[in-house]
PDB file of N, CA and C in Angstrom:
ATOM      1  N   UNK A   1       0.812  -1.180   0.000  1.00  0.00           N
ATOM      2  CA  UNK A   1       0.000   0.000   0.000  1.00  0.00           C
ATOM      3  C   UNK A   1       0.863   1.253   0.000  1.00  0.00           C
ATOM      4  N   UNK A   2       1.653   1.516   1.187  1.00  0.00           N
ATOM      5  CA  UNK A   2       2.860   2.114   0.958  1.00  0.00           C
ATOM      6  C   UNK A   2       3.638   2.763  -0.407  1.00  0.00           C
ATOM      7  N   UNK A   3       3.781   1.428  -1.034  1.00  0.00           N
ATOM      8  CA  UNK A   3       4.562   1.821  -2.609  1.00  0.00           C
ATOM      9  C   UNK A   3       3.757   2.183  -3.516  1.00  0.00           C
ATOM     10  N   UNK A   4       2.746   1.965  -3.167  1.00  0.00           N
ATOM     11  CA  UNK A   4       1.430   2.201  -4.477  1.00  0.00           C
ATOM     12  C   UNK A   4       1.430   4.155  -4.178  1.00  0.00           C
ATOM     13  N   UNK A   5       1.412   4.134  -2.568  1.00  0.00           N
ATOM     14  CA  UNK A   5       1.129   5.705  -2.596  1.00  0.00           C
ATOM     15  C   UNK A   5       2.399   6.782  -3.295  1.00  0.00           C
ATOM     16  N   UNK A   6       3.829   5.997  -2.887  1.00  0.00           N
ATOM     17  CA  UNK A   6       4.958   6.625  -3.192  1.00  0.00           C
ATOM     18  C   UNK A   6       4.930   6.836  -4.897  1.00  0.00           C
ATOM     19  N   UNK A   7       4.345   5.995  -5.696  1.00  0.00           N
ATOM     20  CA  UNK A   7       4.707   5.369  -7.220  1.00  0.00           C
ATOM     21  C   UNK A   7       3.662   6.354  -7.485  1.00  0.00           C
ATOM     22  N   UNK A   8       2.447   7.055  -7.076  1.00  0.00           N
ATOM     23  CA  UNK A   8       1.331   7.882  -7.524  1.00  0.00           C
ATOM     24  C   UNK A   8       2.025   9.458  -7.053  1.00  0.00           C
ATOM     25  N   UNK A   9       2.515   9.474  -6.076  1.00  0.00           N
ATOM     26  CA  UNK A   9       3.261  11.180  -5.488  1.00  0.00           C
ATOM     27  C   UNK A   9       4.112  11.174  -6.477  1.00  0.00           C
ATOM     28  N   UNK A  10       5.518   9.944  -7.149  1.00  0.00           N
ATOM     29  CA  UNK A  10       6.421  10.271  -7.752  1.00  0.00           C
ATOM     30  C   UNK A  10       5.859  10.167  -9.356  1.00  0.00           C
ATOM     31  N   UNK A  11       5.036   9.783 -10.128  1.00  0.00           N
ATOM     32  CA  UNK A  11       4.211   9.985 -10.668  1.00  0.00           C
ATOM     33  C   UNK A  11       3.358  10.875 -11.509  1.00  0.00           C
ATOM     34  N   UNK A  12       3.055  11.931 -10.178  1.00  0.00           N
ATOM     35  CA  UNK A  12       2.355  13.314  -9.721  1.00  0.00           C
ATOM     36  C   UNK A  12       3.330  14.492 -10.291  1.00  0.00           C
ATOM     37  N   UNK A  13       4.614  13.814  -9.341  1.00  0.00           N
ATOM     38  CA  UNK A  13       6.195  15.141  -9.147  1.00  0.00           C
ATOM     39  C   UNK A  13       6.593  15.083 -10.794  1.00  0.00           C
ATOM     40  N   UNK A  14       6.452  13.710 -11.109  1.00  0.00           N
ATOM     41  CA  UNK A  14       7.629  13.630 -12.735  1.00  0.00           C
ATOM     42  C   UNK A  14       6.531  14.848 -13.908  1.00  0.00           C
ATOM     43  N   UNK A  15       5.214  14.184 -13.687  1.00  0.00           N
ATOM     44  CA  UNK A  15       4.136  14.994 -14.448  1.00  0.00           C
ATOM     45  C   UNK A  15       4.392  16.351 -14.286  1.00  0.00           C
ATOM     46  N   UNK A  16       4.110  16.943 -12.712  1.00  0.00           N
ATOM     47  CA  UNK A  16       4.268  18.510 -12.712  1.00  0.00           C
ATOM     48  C   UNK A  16       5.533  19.096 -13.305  1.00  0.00           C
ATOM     49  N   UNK A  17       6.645  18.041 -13.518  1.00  0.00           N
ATOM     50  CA  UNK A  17       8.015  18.538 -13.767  1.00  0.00           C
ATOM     51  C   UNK A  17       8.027  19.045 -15.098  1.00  0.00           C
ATOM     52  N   UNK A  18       7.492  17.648 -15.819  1.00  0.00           N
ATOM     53  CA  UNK A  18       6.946  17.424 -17.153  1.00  0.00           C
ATOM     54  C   UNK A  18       6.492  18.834 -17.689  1.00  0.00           C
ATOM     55  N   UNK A  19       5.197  19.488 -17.116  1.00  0.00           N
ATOM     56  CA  UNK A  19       4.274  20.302 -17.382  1.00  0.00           C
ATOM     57  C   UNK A  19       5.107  21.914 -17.312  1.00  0.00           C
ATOM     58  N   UNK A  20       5.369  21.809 -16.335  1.00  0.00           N
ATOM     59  CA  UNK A  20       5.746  23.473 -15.502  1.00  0.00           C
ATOM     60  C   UNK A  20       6.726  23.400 -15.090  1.00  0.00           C
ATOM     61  N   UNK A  21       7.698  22.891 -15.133  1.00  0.00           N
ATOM     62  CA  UNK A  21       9.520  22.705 -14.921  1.00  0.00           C
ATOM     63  C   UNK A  21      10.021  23.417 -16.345  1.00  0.00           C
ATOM     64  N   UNK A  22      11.620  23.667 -15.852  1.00  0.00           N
ATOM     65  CA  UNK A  22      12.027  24.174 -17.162  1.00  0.00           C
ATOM     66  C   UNK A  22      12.323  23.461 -18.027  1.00  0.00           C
ATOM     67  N   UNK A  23      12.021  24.180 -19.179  1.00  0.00           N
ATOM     68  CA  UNK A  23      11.940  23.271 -20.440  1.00  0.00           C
ATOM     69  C   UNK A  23      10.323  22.190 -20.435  1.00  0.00           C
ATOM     70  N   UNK A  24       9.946  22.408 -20.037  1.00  0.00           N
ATOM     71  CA  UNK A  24       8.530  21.887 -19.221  1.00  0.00           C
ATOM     72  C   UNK A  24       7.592  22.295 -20.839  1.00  0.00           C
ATOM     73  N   UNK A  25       6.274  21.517 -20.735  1.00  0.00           N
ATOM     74  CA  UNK A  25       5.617  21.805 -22.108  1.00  0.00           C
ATOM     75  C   UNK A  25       5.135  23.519 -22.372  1.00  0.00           C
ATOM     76  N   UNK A  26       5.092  23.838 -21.011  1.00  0.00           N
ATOM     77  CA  UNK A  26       4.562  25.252 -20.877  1.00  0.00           C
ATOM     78  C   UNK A  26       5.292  26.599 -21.361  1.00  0.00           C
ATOM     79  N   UNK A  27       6.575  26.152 -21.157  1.00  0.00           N
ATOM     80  CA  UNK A  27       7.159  27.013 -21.299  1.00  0.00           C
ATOM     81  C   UNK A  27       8.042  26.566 -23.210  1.00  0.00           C
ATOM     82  N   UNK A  28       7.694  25.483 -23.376  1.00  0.00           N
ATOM     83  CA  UNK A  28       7.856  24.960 -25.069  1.00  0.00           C
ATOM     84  C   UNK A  28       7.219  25.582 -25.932  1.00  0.00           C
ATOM     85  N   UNK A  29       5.756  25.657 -25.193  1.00  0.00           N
ATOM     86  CA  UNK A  29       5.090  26.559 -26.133  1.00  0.00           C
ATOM     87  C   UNK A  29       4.974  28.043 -26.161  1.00  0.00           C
ATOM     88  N   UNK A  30       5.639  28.930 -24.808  1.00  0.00           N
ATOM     89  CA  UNK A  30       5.443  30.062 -24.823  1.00  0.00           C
ATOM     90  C   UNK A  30       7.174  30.407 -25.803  1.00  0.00           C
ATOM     91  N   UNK A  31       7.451  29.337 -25.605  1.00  0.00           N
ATOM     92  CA  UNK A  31       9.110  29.724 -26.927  1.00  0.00           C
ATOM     93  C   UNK A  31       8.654  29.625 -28.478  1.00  0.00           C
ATOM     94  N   UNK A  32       7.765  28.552 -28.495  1.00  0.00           N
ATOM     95  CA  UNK A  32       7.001  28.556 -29.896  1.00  0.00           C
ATOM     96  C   UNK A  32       6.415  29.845 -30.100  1.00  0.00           C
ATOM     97  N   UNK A  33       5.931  30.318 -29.512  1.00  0.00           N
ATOM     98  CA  UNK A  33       4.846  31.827 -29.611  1.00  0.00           C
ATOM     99  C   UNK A  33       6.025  32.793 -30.065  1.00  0.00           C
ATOM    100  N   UNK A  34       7.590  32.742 -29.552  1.00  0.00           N
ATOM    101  CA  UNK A  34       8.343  33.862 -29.484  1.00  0.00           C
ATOM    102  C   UNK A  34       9.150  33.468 -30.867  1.00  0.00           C
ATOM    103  N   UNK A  35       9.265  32.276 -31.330  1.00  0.00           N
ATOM    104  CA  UNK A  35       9.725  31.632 -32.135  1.00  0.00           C
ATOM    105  C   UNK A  35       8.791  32.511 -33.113  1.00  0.00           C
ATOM    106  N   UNK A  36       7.527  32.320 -33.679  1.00  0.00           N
ATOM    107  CA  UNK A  36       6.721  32.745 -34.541  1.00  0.00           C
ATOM    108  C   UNK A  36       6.621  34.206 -34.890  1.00  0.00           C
ATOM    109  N   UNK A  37       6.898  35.126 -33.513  1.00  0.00           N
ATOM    110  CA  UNK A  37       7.113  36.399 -33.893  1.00  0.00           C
ATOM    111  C   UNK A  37       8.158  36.611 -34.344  1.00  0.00           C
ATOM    112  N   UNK A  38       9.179  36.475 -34.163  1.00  0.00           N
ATOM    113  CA  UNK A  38      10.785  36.305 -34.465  1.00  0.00           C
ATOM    114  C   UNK A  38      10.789  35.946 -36.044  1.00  0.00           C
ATOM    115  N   UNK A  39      10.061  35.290 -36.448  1.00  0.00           N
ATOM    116  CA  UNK A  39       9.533  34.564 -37.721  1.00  0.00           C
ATOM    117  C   UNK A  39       9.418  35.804 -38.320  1.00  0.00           C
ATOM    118  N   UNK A  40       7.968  36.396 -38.163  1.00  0.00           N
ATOM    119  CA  UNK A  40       7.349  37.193 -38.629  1.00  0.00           C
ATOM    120  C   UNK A  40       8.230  38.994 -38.810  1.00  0.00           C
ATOM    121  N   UNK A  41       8.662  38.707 -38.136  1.00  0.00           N
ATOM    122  CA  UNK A  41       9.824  40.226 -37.761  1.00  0.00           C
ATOM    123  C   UNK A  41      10.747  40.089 -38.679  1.00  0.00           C
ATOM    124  N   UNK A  42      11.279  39.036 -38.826  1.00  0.00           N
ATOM    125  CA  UNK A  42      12.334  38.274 -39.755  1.00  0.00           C
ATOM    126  C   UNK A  42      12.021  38.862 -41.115  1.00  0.00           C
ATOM    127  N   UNK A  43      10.873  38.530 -41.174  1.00  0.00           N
ATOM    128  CA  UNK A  43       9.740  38.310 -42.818  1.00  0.00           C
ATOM    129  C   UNK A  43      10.248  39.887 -43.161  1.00  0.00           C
ATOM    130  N   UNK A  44       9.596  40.504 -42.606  1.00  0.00           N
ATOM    131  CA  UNK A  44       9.262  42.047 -42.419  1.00  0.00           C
ATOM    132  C   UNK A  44      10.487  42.731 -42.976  1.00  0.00           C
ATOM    133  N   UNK A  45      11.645  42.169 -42.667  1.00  0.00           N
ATOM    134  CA  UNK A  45      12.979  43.430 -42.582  1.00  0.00           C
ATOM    135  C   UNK A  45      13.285  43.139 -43.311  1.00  0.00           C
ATOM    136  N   UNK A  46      13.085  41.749 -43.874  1.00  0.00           N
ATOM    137  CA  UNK A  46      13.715  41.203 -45.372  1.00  0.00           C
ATOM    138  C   UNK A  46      12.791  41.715 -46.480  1.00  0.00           C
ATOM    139  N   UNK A  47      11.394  42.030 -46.304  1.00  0.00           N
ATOM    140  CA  UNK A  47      10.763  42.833 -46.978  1.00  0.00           C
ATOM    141  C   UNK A  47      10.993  44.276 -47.100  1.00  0.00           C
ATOM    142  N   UNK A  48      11.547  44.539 -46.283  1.00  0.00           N
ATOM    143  CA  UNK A  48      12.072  46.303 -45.956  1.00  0.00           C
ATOM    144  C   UNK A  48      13.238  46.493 -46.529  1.00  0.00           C
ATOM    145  N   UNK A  49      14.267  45.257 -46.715  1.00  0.00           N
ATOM    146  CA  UNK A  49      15.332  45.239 -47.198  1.00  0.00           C
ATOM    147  C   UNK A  49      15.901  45.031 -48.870  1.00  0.00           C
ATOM    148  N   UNK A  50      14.531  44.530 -49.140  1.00  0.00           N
ATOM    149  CA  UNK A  50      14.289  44.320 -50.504  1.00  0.00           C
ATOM    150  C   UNK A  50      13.691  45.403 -51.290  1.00  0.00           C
ATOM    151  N   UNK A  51      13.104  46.316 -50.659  1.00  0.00           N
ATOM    152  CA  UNK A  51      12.234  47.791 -51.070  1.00  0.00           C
ATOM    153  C   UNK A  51      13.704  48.501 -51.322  1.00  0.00           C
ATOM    154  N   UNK A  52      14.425  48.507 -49.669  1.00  0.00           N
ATOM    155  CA  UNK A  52      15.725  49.396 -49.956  1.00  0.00           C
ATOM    156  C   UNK A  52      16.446  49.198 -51.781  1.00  0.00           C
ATOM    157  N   UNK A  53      16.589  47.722 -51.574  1.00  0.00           N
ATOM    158  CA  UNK A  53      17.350  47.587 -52.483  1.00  0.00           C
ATOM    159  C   UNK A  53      17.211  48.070 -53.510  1.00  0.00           C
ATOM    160  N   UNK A  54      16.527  48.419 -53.789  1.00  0.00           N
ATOM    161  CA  UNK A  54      15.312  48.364 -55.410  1.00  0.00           C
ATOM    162  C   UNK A  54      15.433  50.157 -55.521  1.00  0.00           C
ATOM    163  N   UNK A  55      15.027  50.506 -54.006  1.00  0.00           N
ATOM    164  CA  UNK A  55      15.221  52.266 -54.081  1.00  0.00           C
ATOM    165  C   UNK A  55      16.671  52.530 -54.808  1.00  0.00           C
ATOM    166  N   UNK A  56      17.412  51.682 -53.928  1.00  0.00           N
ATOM    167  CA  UNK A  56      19.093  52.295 -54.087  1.00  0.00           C
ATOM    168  C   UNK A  56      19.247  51.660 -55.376  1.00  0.00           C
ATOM    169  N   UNK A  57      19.330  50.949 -56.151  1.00  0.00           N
ATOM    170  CA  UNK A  57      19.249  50.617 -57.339  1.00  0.00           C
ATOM    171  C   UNK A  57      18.823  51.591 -58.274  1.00  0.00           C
ATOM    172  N   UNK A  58      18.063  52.198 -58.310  1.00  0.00           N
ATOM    173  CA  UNK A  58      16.910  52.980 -58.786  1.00  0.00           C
ATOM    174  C   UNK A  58      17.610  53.868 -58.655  1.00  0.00           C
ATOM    175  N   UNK A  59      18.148  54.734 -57.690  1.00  0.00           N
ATOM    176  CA  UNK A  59      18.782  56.011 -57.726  1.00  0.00           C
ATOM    177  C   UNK A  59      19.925  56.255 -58.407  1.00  0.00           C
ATOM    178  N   UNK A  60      20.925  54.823 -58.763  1.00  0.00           N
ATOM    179  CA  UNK A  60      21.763  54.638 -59.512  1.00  0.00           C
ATOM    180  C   UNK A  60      21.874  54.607 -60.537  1.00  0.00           C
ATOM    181  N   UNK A  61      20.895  54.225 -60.843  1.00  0.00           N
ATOM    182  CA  UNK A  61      20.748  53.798 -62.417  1.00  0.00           C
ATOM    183  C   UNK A  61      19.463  54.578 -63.198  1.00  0.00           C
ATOM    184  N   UNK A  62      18.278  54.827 -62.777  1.00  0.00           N
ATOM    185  CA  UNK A  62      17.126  55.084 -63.347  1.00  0.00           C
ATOM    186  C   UNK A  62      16.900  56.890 -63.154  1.00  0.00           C
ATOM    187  N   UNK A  63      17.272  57.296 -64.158  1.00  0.00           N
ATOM    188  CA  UNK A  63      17.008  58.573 -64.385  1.00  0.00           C
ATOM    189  C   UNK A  63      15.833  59.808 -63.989  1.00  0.00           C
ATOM    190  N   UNK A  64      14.763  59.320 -64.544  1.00  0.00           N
ATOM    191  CA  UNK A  64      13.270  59.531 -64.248  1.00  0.00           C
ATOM    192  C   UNK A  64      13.337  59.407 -62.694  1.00  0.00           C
ATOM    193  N   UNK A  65      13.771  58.455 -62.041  1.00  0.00           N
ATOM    194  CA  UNK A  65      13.185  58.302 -60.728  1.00  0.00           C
ATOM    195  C   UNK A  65      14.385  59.614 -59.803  1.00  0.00           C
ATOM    196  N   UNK A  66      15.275  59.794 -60.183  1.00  0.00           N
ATOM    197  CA  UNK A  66      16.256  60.958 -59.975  1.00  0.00           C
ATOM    198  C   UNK A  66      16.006  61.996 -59.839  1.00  0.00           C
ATOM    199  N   UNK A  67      15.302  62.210 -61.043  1.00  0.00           N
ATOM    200  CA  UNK A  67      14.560  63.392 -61.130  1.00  0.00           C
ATOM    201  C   UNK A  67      13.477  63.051 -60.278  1.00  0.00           C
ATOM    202  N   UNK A  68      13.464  62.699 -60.459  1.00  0.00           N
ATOM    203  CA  UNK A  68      11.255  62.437 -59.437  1.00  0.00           C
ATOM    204  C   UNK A  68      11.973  62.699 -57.904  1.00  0.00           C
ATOM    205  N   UNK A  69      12.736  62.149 -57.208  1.00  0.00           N
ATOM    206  CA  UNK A  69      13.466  62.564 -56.005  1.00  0.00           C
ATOM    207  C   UNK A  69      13.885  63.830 -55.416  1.00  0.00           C
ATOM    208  N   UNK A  70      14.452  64.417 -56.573  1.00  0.00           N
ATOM    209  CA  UNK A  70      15.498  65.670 -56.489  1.00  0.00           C
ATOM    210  C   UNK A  70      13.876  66.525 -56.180  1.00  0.00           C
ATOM    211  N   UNK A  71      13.452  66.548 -57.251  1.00  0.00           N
ATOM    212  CA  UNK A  71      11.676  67.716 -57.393  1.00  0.00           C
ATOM    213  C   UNK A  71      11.246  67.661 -55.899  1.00  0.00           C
ATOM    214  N   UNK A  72      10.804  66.481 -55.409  1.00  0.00           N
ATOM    215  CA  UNK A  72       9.700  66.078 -54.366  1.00  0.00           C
ATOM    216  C   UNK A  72      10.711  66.500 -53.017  1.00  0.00           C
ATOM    217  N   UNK A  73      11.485  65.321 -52.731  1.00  0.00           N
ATOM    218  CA  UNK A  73      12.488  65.553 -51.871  1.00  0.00           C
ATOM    219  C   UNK A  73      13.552  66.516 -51.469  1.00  0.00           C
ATOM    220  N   UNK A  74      14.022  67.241 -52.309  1.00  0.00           N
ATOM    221  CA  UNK A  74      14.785  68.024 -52.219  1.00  0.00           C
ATOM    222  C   UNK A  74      14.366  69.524 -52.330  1.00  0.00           C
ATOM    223  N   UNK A  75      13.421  69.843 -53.036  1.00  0.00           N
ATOM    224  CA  UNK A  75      12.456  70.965 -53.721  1.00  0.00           C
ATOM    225  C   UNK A  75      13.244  71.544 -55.036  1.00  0.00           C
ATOM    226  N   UNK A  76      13.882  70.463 -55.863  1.00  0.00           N
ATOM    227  CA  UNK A  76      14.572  71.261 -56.662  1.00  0.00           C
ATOM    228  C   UNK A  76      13.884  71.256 -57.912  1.00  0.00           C
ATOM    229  N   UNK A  77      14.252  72.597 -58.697  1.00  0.00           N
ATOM    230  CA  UNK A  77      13.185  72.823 -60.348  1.00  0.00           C
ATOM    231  C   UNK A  77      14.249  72.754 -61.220  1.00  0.00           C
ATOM    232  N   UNK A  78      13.461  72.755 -62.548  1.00  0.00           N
ATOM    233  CA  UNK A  78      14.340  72.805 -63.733  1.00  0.00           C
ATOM    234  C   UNK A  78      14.505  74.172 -64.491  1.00  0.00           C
ATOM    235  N   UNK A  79      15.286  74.344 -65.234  1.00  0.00           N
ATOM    236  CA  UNK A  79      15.198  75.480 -65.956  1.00  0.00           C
ATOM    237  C   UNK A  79      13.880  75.796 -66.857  1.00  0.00           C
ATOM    238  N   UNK A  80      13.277  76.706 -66.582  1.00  0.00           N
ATOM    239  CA  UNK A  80      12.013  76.867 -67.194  1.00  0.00           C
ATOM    240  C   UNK A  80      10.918  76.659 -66.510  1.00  0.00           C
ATOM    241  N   UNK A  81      10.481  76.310 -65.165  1.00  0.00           N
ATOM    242  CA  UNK A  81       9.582  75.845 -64.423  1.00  0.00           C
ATOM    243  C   UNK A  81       9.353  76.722 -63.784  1.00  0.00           C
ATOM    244  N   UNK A  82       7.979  77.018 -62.874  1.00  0.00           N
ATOM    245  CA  UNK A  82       7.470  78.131 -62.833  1.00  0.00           C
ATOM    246  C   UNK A  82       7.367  78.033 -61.427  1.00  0.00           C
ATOM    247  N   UNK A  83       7.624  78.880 -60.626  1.00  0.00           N
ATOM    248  CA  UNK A  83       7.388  78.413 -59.171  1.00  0.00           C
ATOM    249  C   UNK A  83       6.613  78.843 -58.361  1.00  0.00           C
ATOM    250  N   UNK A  84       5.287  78.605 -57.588  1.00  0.00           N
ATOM    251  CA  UNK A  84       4.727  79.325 -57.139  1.00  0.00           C
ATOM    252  C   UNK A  84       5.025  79.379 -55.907  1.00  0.00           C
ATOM    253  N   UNK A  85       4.544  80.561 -55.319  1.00  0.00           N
ATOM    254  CA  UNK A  85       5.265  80.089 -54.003  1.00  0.00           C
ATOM    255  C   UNK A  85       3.443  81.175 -52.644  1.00  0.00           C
ATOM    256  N   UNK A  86       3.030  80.194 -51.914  1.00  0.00           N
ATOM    257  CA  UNK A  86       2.219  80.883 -51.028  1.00  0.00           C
ATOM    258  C   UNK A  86       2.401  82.049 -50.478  1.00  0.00           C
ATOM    259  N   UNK A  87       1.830  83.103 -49.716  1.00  0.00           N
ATOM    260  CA  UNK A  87       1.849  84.358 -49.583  1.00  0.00           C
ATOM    261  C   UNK A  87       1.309  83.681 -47.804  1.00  0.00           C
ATOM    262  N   UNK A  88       2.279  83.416 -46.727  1.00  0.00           N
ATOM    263  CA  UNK A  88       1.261  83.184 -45.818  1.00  0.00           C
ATOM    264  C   UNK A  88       2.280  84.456 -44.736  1.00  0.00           C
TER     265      UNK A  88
END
């Protein structure tokens, strides 16, 4: 009777260890959860990094888009362009 109770407590202890100990299922899956964002963040910068590329490419090589930069970004005109400018 004795060993039956010890073999159900040790049993009990290996399970809770199992469950909620480190490395335990609980904490497997809250690494899976961090795993997946990490994933997703990953995704993201390599998408951000691929836009860069394409910009800086573009500024090198593609004329039109040079100009389209310099105008917008910079405020610069061409010879002959008319400038208005607000009265505030």
């Amino acid at each position: 009777m004795r060993i039956g109770r010890y073999a159900i407590a040790l049993a009990l202890f290996i399970g809770a260890m199992m469950a909620f100990g480190n490395r335990g299922l609980i904490d497997n899956l809250e690494l899976r959860k961090q795993l997946q964002s990490l994933v997703r963040a990953n995704q993201d910068i390599d998408n951000e990094n691929k836009q860069l590329r394409k910009t800086a490419y573009s500024l090198r090589s593609d004329l039109q888009y040079i100009e389209m930069v310099a105008r917008k970004d910079l405020e610069l005109v061409r010879k002959g362009d008319l400038v208005y400018r607000d009265a505030r």
